[in-house]
C-alpha atoms as a PDB file:
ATOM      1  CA  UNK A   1      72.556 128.696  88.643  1.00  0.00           C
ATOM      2  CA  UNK A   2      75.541 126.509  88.254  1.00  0.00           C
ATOM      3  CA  UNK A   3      76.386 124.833  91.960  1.00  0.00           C
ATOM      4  CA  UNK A   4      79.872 122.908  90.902  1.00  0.00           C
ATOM      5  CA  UNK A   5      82.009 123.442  88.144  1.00  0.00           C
ATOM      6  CA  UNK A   6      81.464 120.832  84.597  1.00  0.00           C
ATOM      7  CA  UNK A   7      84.588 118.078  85.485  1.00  0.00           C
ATOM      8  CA  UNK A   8      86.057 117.383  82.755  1.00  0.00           C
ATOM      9  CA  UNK A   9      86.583 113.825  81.352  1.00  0.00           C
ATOM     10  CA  UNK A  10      90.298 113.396  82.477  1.00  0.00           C
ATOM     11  CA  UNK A  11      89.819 114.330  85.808  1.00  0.00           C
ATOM     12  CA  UNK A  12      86.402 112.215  85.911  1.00  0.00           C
ATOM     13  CA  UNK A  13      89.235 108.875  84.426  1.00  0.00           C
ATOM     14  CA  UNK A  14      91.552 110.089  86.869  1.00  0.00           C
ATOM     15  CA  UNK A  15      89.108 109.494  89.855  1.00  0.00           C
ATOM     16  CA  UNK A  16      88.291 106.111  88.049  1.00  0.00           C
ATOM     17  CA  UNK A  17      92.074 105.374  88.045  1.00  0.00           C
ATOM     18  CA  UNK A  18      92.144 106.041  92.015  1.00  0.00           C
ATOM     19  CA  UNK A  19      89.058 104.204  92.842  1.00  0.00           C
ATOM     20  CA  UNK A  20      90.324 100.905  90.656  1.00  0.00           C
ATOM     21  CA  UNK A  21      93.727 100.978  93.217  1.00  0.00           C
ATOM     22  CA  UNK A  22      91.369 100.913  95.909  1.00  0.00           C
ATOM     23  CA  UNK A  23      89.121  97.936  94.734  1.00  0.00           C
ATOM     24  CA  UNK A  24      92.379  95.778  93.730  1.00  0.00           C
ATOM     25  CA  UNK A  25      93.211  96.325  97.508  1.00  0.00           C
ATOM     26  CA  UNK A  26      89.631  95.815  99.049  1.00  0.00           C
ATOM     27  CA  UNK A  27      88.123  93.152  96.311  1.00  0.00           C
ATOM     28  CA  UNK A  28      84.793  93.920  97.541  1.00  0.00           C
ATOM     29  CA  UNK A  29      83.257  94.552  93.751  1.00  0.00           C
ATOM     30  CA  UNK A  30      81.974  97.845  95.229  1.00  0.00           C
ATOM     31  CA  UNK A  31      84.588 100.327  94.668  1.00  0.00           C
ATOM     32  CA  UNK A  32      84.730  99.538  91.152  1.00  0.00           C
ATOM     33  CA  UNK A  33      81.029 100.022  90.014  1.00  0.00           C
ATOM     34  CA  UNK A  34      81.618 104.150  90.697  1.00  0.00           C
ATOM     35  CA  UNK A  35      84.962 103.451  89.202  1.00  0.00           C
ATOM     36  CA  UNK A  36      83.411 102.162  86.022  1.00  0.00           C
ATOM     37  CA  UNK A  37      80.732 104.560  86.071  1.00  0.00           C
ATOM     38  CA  UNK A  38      82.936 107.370  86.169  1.00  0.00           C
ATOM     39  CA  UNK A  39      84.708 106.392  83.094  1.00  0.00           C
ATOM     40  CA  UNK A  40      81.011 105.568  81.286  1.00  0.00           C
ATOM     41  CA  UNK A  41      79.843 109.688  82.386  1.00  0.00           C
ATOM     42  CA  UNK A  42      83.413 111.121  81.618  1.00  0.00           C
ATOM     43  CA  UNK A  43      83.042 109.552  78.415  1.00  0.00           C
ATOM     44  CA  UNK A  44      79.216 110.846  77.883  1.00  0.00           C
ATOM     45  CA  UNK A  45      80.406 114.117  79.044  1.00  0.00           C
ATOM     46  CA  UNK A  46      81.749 114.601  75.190  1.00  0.00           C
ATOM     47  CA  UNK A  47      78.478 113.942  74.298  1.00  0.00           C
ATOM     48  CA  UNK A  48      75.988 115.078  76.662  1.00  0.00           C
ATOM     49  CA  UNK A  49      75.659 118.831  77.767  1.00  0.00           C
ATOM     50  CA  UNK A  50      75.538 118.459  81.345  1.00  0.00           C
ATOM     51  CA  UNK A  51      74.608 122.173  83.292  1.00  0.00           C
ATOM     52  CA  UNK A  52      77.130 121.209  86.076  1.00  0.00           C
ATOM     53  CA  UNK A  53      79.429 119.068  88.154  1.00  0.00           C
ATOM     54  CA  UNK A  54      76.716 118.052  90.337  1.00  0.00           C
ATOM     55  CA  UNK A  55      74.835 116.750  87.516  1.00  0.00           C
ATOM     56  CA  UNK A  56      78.237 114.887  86.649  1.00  0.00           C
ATOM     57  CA  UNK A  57      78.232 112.968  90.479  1.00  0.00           C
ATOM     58  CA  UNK A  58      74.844 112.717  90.649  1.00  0.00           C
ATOM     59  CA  UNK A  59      74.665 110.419  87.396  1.00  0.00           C
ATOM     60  CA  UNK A  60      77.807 108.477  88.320  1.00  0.00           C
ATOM     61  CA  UNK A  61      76.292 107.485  91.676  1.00  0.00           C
ATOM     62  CA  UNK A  62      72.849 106.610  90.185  1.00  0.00           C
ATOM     63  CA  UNK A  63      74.785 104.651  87.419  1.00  0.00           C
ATOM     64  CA  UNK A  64      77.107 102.949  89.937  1.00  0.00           C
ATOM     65  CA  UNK A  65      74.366 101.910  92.181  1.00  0.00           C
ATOM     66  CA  UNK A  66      72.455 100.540  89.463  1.00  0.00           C
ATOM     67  CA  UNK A  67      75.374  98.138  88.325  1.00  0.00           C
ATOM     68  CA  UNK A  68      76.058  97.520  92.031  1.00  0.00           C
ATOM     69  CA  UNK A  69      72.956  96.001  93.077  1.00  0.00           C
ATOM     70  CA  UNK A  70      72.284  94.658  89.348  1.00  0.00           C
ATOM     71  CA  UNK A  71      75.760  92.832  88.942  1.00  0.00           C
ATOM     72  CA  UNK A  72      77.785  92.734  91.988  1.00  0.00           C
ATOM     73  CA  UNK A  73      76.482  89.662  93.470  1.00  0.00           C
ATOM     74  CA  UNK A  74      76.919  87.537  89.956  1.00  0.00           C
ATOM     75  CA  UNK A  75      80.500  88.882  89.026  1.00  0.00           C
ATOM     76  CA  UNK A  76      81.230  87.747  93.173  1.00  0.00           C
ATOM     77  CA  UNK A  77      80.602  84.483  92.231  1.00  0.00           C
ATOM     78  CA  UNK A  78      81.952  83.913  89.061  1.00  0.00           C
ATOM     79  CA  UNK A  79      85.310  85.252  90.479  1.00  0.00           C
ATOM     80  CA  UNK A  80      85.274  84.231  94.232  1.00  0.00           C
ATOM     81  CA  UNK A  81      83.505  80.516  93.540  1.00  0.00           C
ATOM     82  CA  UNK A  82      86.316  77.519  94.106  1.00  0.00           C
ATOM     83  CA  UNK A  83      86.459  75.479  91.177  1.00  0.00           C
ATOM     84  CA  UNK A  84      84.073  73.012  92.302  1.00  0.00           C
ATOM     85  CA  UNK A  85      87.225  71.512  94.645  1.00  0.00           C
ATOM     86  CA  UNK A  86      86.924  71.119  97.817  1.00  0.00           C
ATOM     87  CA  UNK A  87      90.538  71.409  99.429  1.00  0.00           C
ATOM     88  CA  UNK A  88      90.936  69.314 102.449  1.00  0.00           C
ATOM     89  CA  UNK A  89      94.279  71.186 103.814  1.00  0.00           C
ATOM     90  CA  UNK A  90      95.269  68.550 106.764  1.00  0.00           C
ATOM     91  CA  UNK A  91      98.425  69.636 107.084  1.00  0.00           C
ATOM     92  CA  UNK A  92      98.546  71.096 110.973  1.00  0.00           C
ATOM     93  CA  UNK A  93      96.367  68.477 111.783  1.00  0.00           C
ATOM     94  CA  UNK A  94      98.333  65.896 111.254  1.00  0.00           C
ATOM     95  CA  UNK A  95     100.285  63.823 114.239  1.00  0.00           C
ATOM     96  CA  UNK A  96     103.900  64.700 114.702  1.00  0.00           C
ATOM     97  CA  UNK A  97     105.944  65.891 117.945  1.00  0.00           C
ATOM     98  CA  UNK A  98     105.861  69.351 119.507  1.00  0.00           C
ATOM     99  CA  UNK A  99     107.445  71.103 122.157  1.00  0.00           C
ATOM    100  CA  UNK A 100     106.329  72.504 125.538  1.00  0.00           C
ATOM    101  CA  UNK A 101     107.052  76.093 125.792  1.00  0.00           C
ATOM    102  CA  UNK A 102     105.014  78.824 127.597  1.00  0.00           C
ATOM    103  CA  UNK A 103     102.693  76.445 128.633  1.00  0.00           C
ATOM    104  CA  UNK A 104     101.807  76.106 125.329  1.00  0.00           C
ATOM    105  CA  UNK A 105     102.823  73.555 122.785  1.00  0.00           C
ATOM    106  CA  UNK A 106     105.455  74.260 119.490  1.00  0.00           C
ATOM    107  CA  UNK A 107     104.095  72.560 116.485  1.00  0.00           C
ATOM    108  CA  UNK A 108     105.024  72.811 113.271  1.00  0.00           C
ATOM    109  CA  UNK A 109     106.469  76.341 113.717  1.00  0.00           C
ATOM    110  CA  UNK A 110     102.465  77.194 115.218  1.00  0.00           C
ATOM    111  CA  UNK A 111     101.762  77.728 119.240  1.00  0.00           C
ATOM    112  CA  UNK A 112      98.942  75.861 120.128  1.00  0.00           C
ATOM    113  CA  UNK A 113      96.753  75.611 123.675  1.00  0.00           C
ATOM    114  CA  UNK A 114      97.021  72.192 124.974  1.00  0.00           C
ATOM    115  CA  UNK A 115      93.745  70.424 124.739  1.00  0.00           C
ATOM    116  CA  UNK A 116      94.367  67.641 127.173  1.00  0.00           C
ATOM    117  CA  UNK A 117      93.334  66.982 130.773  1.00  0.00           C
ATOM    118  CA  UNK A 118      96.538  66.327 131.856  1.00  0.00           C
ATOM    119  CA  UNK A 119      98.479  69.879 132.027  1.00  0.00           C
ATOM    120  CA  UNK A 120     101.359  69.005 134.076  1.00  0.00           C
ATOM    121  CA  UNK A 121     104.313  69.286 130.982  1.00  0.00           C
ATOM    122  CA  UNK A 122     107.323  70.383 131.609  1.00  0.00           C
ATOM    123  CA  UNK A 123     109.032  73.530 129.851  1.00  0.00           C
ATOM    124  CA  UNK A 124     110.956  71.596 126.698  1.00  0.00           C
ATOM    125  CA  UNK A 125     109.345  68.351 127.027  1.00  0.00           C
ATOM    126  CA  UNK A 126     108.748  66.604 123.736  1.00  0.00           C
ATOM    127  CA  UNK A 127     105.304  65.523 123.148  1.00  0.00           C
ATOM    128  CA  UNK A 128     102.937  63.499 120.427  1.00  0.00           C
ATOM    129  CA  UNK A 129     100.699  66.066 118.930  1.00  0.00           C
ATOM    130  CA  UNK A 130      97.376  64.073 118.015  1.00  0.00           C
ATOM    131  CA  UNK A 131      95.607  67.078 116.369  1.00  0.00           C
ATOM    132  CA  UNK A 132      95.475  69.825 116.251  1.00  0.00           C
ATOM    133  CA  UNK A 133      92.557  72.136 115.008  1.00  0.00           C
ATOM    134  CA  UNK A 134      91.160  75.421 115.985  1.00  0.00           C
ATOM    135  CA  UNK A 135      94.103  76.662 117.945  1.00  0.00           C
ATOM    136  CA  UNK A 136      94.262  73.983 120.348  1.00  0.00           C
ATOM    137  CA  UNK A 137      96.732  70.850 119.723  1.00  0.00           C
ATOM    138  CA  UNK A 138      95.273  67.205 121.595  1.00  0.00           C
ATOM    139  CA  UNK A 139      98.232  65.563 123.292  1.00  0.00           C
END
């Protein structure tokens, strides 16, 4: 008794095609495992006799979660790892003058909380900004 249709191999690239877009937007390495394993059954489907579509989905799920918990994890960090560089971006927290505005302070284009005791500023008074780190600017 067939339950689904035999896909055929271009639709079966076709789905691999869509699920590739989605992993080059998410870039969570899990997308593309059933990506690539549809491509590796489409292409066995020339080969191998399969008695229907389910047989098609079930082996590209099997496949993909195979190569998911075999290789995701090791491709991660060959990709994601930083160069063995540790960048020290001190840019924002670097001392410079801000503006009062909103009760808040303008700093390098940024608004910041004011982490100070003293909170009496007045609107568009100019101010030394210390730090500033974590959303708050020291004063």
């Amino acid at each position: 008794m067939e339950v689904l249709s035999i896909i055929s191999p271009t639709i079966l690239i076709v789905i691999e095609l869509f699920l590739i877009v989605i992993e080059v937007m998410s870039f969570s390495f899990i997308s593309f495992w059933f990506g690539f394993s549809s491509i590796l059954i489409g292409i066995a489907t020339n080969f191998i006799d399969f008695n229907d579509g389910l047989w098609q989905i079930a082996s590209i799920c099997i496949l993909a979660l195979v190569l998911l918990f075999s290789l995701r994890t090791k491709l991660m960090e060959k990709f994601l790892k930083s160069k063995d560089q540790e960048i020290n971006d001190t840019f924002l927290n670097e001392k410079g003058e801000g503006i009062i505005k909103n009760r808040k302070v303008e700093y390098k284009s940024t608004y910041w909380d004011i982490d100070s005791k003293d909170t009496d500023f007045k609107e568009g008074e100019k101010v030394i900004v210390l730090s500033a780190l974590k959303n708050k600017a020291k004063i």
